[in-house]
Each structure stands twice: as structure tokens, then as C-alpha cells.
N, C-alpha and C. Protein backbone atom coordinates (compact mmCIF):
# COMPACT_ATOMS: atom_id res chain seq x y z
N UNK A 1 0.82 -1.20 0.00
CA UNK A 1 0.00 0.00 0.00
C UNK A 1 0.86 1.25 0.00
N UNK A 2 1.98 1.41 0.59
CA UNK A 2 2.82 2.62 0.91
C UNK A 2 3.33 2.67 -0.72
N UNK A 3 3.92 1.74 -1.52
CA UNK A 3 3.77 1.96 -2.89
C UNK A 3 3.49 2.43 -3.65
N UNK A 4 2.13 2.05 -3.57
CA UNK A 4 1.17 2.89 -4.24
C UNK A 4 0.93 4.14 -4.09
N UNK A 5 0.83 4.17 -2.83
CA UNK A 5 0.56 5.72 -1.93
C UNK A 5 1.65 6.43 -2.67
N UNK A 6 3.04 6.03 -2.19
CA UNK A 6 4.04 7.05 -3.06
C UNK A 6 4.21 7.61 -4.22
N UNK A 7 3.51 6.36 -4.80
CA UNK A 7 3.59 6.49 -6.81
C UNK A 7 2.55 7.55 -6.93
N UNK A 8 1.64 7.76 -6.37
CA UNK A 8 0.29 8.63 -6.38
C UNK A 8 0.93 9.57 -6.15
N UNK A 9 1.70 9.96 -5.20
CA UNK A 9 2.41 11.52 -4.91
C UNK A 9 3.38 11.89 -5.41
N UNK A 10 4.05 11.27 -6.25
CA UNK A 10 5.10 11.24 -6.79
C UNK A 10 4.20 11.95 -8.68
N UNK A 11 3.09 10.96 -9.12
CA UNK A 11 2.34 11.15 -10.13
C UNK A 11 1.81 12.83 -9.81
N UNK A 12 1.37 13.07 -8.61
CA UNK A 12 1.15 14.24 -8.28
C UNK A 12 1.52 15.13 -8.23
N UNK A 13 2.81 14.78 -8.17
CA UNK A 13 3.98 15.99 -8.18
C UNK A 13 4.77 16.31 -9.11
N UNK A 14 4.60 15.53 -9.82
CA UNK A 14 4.95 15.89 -11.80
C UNK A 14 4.40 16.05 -11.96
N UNK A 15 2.45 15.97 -11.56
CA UNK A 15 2.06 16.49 -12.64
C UNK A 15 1.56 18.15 -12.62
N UNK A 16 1.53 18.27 -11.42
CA UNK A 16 1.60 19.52 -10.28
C UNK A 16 2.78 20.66 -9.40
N UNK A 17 3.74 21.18 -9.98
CA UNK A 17 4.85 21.22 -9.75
C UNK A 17 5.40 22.16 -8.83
N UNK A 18 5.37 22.72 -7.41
CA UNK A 18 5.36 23.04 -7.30
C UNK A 18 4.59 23.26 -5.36
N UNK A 19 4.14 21.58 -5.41
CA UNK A 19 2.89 21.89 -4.54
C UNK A 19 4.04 22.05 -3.36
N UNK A 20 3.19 22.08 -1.68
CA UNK A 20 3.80 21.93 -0.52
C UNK A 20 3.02 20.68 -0.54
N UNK A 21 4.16 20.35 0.67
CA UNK A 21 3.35 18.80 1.71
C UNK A 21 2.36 18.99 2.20
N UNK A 22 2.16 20.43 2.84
CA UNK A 22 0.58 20.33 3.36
C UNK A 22 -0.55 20.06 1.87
N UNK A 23 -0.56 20.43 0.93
CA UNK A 23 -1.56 20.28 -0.58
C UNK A 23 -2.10 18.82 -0.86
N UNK A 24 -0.37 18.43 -0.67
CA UNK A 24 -0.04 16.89 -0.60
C UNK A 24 -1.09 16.32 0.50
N UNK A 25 -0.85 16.56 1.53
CA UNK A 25 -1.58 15.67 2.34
C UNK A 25 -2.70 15.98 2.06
N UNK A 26 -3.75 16.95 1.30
CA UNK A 26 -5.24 17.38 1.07
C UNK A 26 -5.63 16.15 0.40
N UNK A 27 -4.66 15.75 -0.21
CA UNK A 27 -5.31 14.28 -1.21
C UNK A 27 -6.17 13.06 -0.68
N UNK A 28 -6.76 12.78 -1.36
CA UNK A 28 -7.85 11.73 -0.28
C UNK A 28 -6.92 10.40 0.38
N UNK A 29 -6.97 9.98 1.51
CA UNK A 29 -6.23 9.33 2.14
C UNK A 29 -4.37 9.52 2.60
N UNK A 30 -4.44 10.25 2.61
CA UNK A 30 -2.83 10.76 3.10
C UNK A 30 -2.92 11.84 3.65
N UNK A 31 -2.35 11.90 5.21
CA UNK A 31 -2.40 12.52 6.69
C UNK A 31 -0.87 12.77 5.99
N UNK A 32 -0.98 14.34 6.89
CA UNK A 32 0.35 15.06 6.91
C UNK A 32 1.52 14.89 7.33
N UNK A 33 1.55 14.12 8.20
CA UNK A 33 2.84 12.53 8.44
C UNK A 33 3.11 12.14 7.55
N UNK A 34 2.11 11.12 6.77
CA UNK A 34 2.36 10.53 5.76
C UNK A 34 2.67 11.45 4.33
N UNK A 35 2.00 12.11 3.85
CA UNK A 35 2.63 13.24 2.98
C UNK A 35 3.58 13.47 3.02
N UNK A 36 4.36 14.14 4.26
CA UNK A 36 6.36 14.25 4.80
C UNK A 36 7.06 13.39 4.38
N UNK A 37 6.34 11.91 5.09
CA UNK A 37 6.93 10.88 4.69
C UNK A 37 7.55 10.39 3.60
N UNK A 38 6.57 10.66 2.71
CA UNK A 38 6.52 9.76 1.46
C UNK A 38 7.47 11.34 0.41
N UNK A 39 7.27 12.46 0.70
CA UNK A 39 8.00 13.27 -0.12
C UNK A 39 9.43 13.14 1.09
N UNK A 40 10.06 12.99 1.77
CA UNK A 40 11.00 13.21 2.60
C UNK A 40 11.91 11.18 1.76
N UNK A 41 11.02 10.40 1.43
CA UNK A 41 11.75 9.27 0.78
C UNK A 41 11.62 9.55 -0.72
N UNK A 42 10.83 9.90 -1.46
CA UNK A 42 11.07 9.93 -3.02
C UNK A 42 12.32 11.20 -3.19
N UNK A 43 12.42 12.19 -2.31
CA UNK A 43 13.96 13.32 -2.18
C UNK A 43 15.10 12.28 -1.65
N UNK A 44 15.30 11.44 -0.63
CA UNK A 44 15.91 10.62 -0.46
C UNK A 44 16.48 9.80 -1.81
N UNK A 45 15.26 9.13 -2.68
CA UNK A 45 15.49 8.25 -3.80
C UNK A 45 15.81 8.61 -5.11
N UNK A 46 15.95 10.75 -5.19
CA UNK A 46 16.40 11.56 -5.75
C UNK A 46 15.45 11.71 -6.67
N UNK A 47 14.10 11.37 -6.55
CA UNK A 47 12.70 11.61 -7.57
C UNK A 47 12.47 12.91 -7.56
N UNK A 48 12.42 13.33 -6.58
CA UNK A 48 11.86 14.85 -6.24
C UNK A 48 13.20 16.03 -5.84
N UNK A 49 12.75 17.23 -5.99
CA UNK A 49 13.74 17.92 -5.17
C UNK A 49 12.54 19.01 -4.23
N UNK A 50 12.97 19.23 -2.95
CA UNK A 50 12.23 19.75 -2.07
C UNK A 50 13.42 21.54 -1.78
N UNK A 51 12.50 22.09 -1.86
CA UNK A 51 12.69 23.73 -1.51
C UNK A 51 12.19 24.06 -0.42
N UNK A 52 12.96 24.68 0.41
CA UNK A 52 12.15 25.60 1.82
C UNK A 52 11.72 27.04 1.93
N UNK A 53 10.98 27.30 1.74
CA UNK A 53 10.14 28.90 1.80
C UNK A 53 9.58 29.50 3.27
N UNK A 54 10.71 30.06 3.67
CA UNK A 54 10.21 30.18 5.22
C UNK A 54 9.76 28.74 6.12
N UNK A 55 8.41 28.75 6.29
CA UNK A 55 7.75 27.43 6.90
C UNK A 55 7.07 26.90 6.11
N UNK A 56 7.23 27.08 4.49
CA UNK A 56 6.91 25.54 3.70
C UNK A 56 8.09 24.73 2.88
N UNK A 57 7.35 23.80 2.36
CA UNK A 57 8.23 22.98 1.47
C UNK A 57 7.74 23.09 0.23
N UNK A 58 8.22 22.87 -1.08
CA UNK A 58 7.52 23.19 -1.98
C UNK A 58 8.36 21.99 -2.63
N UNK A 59 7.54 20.51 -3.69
CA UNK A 59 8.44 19.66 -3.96
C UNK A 59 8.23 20.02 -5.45
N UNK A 60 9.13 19.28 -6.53
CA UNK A 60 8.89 19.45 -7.83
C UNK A 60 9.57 18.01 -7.89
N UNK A 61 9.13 17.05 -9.20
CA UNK A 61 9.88 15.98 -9.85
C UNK A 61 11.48 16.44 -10.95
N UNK A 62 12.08 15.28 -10.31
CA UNK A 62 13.54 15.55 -11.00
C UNK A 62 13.50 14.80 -12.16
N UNK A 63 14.38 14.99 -13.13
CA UNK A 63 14.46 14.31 -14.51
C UNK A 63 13.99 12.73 -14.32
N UNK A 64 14.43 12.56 -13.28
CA UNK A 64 14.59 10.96 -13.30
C UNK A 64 13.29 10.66 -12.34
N UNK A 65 12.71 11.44 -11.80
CA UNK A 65 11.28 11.05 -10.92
C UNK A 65 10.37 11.17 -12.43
N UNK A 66 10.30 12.22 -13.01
CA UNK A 66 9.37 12.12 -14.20
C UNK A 66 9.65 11.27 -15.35
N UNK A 67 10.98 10.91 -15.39
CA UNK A 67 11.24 9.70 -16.94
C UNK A 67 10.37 8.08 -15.78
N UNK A 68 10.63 7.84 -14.35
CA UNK A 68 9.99 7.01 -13.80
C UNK A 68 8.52 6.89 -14.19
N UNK A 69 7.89 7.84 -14.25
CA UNK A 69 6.70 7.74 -13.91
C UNK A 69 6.05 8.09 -15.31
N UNK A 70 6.63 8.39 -16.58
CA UNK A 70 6.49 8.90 -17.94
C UNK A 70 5.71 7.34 -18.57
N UNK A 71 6.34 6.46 -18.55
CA UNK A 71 5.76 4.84 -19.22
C UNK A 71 4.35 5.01 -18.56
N UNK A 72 4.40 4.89 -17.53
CA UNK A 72 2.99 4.60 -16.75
C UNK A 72 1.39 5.91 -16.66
N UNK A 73 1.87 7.02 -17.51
CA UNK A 73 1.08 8.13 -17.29
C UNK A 73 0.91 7.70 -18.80
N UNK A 74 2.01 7.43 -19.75
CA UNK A 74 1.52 7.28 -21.65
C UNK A 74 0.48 6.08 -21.72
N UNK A 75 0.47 5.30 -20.82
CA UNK A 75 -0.21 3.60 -20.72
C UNK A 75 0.49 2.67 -21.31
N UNK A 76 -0.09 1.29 -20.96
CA UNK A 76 0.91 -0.07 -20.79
C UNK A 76 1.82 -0.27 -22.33
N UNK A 77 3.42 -0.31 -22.85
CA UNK A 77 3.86 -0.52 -23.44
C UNK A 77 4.59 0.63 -24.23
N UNK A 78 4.23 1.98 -23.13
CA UNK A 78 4.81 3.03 -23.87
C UNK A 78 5.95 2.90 -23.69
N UNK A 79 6.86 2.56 -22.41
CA UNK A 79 7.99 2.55 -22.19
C UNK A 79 8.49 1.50 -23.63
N UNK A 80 8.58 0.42 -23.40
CA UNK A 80 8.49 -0.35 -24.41
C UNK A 80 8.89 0.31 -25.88
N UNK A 81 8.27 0.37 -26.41
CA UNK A 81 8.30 1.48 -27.47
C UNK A 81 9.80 2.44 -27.67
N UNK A 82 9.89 2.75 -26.83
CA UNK A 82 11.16 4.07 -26.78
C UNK A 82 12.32 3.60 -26.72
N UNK A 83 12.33 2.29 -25.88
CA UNK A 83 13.35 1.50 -25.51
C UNK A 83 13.86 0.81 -26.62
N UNK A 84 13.29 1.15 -27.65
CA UNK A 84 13.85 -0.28 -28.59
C UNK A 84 14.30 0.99 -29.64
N UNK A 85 14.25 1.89 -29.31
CA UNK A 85 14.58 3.16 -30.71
C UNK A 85 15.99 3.45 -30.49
């Protein structure tokens, strides 16, 4: 489930650029713990990069968080496709 959860915020945050963690956590099922969480490990896994603005965070996707998540937003076999060019 935390998987998923991440891939959702991660999808969210490419496709949205810009948000804070609190926006993040507005999403249906993810508490503001968990929001931190899950953007405090995809910056860890170098998907995201996180900015501090006074007392927010503001995350955006890095080259390599959005080429991740690029196959799966085109639908099944897009990756596929590119890979063989």
C-alpha cells in the first residue's frame, strides 16, 4: 500500500509542480505525516527535489522522478516502445 501511496504523490507531483506537503496531504487518504513521509523518501530516492520557503516545502519531480513515472502516465507498453529506438 505505501507503494502505491508514493507512486500517487510522486504522479502528483509531476504532474503539479510546485505543490507543498501540506496540498499533498489534502489528497484523499494521506495525513500530513504521511505526505512528509513519502515526499522526505522519493527526495531521499532523488525523484523529487524539495525547496524551503520560510515554513513551507515546496516539492517538484527531478528528470529521473518524471522519466519514472512517464511509461505509466503514456499507458501499458509506452515505455516499451522508446526503448527499442
Amino acid at each position: 500500500m505505501r507503494r502505491a501511496t508514493r507512486a500517487r504523490v510522486l504522479c502528483h507531483i509531476a504532474a503539479t509542480p510546485g505543490h507543498t506537503t501540506s496540498e499533498l496531504s489534502r489528497r484523499p487518504g494521506t495525513s500530513p505525516s504521511s505526505a512528509s513521509a513519502h515526499a522526505q523518501a522519493l527526495h531521499r530516492a532523488g525523484l523529487i527535489t524539495s525547496t524551503r520557503h520560510a515554513n513551507m516545502v515546496t516539492h517538484r519531480a527531478t528528470g529521473l522522478g518524471a522519466a519514472l513515472i512517464r511509461p505509466a502516465a503514456a499507458g501499458p507498453g509506452a515505455g516499451a516502445a522508446s526503448a527499442g529506438e
